[in-house]
C-alpha atoms as a PDB file:
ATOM      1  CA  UNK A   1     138.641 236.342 113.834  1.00  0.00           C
ATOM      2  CA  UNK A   2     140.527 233.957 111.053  1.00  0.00           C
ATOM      3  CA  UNK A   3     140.515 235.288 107.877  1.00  0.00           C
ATOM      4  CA  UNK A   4     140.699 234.004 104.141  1.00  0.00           C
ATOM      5  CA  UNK A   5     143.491 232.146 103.458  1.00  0.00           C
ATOM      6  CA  UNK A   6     146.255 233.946 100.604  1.00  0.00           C
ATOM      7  CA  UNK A   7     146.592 232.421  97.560  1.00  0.00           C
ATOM      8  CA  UNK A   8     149.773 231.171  98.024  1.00  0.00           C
ATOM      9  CA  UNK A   9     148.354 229.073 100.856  1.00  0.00           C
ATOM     10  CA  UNK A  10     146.684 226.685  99.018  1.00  0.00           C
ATOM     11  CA  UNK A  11     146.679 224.581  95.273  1.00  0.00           C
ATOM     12  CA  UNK A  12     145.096 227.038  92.592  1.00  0.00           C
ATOM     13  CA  UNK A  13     142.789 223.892  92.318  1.00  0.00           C
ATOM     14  CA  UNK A  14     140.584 224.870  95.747  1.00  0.00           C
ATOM     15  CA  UNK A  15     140.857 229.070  94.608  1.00  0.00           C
ATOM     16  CA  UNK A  16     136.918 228.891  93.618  1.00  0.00           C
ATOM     17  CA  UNK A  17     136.117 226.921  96.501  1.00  0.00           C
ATOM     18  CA  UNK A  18     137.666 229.630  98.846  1.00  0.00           C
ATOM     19  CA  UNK A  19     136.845 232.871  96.436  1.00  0.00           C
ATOM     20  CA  UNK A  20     133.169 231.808  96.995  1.00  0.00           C
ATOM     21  CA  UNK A  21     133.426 231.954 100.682  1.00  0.00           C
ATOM     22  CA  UNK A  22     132.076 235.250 102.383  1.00  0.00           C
ATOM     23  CA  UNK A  23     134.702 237.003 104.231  1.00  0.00           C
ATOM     24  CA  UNK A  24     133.267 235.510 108.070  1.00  0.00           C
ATOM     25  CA  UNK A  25     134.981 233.650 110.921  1.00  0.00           C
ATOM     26  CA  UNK A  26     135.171 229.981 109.945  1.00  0.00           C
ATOM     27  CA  UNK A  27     133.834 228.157 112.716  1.00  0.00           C
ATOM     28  CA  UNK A  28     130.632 230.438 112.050  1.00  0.00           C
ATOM     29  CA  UNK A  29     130.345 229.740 108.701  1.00  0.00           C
ATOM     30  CA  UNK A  30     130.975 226.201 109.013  1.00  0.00           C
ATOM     31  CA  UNK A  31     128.151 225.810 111.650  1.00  0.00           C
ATOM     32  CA  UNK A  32     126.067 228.114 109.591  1.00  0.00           C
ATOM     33  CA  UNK A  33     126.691 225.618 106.236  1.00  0.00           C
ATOM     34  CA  UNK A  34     125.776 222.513 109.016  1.00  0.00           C
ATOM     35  CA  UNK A  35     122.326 224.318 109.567  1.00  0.00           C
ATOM     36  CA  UNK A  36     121.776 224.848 105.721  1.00  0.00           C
ATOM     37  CA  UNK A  37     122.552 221.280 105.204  1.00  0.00           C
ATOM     38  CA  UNK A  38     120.472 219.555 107.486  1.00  0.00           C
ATOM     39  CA  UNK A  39     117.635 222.316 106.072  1.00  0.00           C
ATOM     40  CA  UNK A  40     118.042 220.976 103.127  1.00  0.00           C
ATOM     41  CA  UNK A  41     117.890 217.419 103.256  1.00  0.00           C
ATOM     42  CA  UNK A  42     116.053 216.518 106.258  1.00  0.00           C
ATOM     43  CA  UNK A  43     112.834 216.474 104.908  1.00  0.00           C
ATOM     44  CA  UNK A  44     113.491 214.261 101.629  1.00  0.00           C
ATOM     45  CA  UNK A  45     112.571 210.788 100.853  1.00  0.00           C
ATOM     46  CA  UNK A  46     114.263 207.867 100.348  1.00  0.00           C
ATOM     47  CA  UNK A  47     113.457 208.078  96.677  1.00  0.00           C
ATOM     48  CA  UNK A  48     113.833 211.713  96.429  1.00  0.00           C
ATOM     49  CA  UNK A  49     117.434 210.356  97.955  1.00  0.00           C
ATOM     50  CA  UNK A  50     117.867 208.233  94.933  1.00  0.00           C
ATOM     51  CA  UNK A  51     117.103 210.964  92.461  1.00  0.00           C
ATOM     52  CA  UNK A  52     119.827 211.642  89.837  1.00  0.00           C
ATOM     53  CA  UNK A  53     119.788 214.850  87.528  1.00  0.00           C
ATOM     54  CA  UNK A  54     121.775 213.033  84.475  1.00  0.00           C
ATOM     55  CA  UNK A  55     123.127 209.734  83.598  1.00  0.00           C
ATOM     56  CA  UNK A  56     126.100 209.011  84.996  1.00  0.00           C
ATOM     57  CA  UNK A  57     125.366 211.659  88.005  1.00  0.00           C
ATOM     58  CA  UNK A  58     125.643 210.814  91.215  1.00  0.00           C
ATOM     59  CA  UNK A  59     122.140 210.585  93.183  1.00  0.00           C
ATOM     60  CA  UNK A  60     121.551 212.953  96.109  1.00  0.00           C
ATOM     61  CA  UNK A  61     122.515 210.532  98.807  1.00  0.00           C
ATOM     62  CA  UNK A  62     125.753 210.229  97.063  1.00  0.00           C
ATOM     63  CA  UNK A  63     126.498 213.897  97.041  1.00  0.00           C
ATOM     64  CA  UNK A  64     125.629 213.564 100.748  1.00  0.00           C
ATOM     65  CA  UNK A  65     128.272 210.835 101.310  1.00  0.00           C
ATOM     66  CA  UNK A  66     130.822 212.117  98.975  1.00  0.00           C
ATOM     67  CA  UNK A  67     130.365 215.598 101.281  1.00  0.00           C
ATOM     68  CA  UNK A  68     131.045 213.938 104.101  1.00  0.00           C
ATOM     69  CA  UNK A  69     134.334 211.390 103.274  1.00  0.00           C
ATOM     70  CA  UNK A  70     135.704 215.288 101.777  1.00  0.00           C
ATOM     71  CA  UNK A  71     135.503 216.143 105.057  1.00  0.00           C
ATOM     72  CA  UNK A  72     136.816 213.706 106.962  1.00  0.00           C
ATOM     73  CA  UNK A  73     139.587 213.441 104.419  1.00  0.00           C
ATOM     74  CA  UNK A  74     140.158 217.387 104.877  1.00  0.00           C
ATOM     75  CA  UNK A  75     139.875 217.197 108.627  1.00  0.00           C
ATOM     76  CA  UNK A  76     142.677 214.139 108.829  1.00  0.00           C
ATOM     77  CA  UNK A  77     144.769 216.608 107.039  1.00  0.00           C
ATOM     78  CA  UNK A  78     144.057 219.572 108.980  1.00  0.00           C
ATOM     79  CA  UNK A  79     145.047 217.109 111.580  1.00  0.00           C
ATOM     80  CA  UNK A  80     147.645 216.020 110.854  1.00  0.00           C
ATOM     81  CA  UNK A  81     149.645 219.607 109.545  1.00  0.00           C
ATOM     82  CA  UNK A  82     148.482 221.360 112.677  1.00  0.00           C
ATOM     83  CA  UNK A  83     150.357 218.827 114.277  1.00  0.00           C
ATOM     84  CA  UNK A  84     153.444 219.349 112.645  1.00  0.00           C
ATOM     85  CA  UNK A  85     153.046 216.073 110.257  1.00  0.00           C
ATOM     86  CA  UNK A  86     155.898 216.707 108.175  1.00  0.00           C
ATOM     87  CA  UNK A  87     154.807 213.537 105.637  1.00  0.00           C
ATOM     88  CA  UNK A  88     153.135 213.804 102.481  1.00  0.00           C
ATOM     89  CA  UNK A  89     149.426 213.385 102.920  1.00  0.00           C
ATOM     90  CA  UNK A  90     147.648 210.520 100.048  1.00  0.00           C
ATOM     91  CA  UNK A  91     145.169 212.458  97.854  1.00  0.00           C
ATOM     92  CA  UNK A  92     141.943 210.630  96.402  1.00  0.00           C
ATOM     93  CA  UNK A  93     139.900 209.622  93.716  1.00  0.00           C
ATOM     94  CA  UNK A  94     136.064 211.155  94.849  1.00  0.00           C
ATOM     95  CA  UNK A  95     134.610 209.073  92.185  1.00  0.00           C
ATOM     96  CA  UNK A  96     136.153 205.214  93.625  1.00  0.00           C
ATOM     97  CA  UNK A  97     135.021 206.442  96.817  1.00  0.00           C
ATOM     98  CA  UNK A  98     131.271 207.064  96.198  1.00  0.00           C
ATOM     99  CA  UNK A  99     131.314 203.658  93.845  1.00  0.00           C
ATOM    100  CA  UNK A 100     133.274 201.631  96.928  1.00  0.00           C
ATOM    101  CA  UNK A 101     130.530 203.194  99.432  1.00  0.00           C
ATOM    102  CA  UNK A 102     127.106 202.321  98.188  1.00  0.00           C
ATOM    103  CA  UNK A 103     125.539 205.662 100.005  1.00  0.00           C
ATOM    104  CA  UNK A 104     122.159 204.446  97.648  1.00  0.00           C
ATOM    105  CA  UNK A 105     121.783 201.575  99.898  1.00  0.00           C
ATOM    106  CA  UNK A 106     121.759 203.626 103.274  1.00  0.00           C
ATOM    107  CA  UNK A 107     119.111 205.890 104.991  1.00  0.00           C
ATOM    108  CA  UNK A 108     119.148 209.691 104.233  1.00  0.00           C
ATOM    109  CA  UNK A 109     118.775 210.236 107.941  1.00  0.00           C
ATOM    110  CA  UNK A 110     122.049 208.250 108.713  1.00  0.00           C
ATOM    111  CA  UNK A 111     124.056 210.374 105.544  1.00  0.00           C
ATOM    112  CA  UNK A 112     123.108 213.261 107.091  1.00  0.00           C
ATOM    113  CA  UNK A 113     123.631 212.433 110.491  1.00  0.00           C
ATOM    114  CA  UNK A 114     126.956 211.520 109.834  1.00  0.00           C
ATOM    115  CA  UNK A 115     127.511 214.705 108.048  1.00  0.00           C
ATOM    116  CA  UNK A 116     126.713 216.001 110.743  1.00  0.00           C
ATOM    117  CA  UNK A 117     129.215 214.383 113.025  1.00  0.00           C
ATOM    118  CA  UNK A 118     131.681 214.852 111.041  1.00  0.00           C
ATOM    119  CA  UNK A 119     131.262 218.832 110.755  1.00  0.00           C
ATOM    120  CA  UNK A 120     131.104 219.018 114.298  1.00  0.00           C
ATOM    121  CA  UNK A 121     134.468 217.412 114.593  1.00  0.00           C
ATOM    122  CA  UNK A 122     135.682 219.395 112.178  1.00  0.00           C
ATOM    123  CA  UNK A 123     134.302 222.758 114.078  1.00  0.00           C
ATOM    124  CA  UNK A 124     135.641 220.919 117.664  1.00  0.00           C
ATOM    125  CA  UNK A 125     139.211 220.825 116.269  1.00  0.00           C
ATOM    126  CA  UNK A 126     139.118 224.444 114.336  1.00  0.00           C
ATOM    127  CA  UNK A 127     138.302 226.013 117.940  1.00  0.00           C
ATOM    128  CA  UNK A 128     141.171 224.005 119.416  1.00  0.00           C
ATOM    129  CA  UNK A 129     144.253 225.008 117.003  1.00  0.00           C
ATOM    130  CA  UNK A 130     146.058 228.450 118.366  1.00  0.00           C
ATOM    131  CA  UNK A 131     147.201 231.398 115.747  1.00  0.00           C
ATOM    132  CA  UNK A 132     150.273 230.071 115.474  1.00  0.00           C
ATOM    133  CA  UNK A 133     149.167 226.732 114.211  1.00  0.00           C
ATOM    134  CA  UNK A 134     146.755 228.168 112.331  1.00  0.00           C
ATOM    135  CA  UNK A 135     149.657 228.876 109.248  1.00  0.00           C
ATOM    136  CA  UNK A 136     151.893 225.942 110.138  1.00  0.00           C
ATOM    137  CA  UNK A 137     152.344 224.216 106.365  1.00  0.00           C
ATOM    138  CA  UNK A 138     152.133 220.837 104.949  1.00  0.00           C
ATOM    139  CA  UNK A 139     151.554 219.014 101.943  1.00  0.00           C
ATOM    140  CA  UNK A 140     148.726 217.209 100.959  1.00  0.00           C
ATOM    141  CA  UNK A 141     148.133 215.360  97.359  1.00  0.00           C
ATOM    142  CA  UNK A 142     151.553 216.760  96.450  1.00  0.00           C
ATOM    143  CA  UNK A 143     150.602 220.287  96.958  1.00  0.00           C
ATOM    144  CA  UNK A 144     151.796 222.655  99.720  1.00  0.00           C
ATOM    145  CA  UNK A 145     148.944 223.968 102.055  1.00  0.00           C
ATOM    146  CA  UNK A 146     148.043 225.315 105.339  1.00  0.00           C
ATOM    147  CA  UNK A 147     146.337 224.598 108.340  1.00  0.00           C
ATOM    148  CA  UNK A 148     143.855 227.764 107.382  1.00  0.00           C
ATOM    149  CA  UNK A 149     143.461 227.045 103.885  1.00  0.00           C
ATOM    150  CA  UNK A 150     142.435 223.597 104.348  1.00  0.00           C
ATOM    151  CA  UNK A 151     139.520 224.865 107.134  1.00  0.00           C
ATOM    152  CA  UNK A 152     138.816 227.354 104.052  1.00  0.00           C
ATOM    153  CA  UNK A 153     138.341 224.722 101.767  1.00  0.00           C
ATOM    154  CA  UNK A 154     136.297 222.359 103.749  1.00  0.00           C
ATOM    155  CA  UNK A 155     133.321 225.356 103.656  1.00  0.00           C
ATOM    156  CA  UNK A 156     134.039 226.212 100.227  1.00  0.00           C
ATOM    157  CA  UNK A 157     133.968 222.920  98.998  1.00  0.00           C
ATOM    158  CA  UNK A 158     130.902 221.894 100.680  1.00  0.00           C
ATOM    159  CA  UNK A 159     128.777 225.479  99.365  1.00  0.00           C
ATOM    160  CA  UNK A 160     130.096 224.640  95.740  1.00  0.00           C
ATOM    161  CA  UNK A 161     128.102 220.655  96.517  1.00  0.00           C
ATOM    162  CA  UNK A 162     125.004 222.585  97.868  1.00  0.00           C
ATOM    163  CA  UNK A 163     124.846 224.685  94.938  1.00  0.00           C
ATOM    164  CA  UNK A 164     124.911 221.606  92.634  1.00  0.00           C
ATOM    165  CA  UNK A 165     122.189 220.394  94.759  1.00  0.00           C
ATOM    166  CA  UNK A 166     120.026 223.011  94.191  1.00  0.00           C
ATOM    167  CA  UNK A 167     120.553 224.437  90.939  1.00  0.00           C
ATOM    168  CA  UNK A 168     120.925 220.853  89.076  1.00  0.00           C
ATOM    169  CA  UNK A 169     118.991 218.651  91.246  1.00  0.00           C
ATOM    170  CA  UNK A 170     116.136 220.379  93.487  1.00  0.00           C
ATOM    171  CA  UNK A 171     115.471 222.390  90.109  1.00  0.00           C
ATOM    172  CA  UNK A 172     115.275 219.848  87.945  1.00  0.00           C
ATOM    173  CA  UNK A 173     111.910 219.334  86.329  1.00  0.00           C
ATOM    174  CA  UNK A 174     112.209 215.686  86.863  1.00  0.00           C
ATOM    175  CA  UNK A 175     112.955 215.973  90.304  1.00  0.00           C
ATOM    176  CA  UNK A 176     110.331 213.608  91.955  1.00  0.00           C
ATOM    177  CA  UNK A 177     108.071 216.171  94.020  1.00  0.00           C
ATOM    178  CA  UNK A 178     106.355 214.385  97.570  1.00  0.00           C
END
């Protein structure tokens, strides 16, 4: 159905988010990537939650929460283009977020479930916006982008946090084991 986004779509910033991406309809991918989440953390611990791979790291849940405000940040601008928001849309700064949240201090179940809800809105709306809309631009963090790219980067970004995940943290020697 949708495919990849061109380069000119998008800020080079997200081009290995969406060159990682396997050339597949979007809302299949992104329900695909919900599965693999939930796979993947639903059976931790709380402590196994807490785990960081480095100093200065953030811990799993963290990863979890930071995935999840990414996405409702992407989806408000996917929003907000698709509906012809000519504005400029605020970037952020990922790292005041996760310090502002305090993901540590809530259950994994509740990080996930919210991840969760927030990639099934994300899905809900994809299905809803029309191939016109689909290219419509706008500019977000000072950067011209469509309506595609940003549903492109949503999945890439998330597969580039579950690789982190398991290549720095699941394989990590000190990773607490149940």
């Amino acid at each position: 159905m949708r495919s990849k986004p061109d380069t000119n779509e998008y800020n080079s910033y997200y081009e290995k988010y969406i060159k990682a991406l396997p050339e597949q309809d979007i809302v299949n991918l992104l329900e695909e990537q919900a599965e693999e989440t939930r796979q993947l953390v639903q059976n931790l611990t709380e402590q196994q939650g807490l785990f960081r791979y480095g100093p200065h790291k953030w811990s799993i849940k963290e990863v979890i929460g930071h995935m999840t405000d990414t996405e409702r940040i992407m989806g408000f601008r996917l929003l907000s283009i698709a509906r012809g928001d000519k504005g400029m849309l605020p970037g952020f700064d990922e790292n005041a977020y996760v310090e502002q949240t305090h993901f540590d201090r809530q259950p994994l179940s509740e990080l996930l479930q919210q991840a969760q809800n927030a990639r099934q809105s994300t899905i809900l709306l994809i299905k809803s916006i029309d191939e016109e809309t689909w290219t419509r631009r706008g500019n977000a963090n000072g950067s011209d982008v469509t309506v595609r790219a940003i549903a492109y980067i949503i999945a890439g970004h998330e597969k580039h946090h579950l690789g982190i995940l398991k290549e720095r943290y699941f394989s990590s020697e000190d990773f607490p084991r149940q």
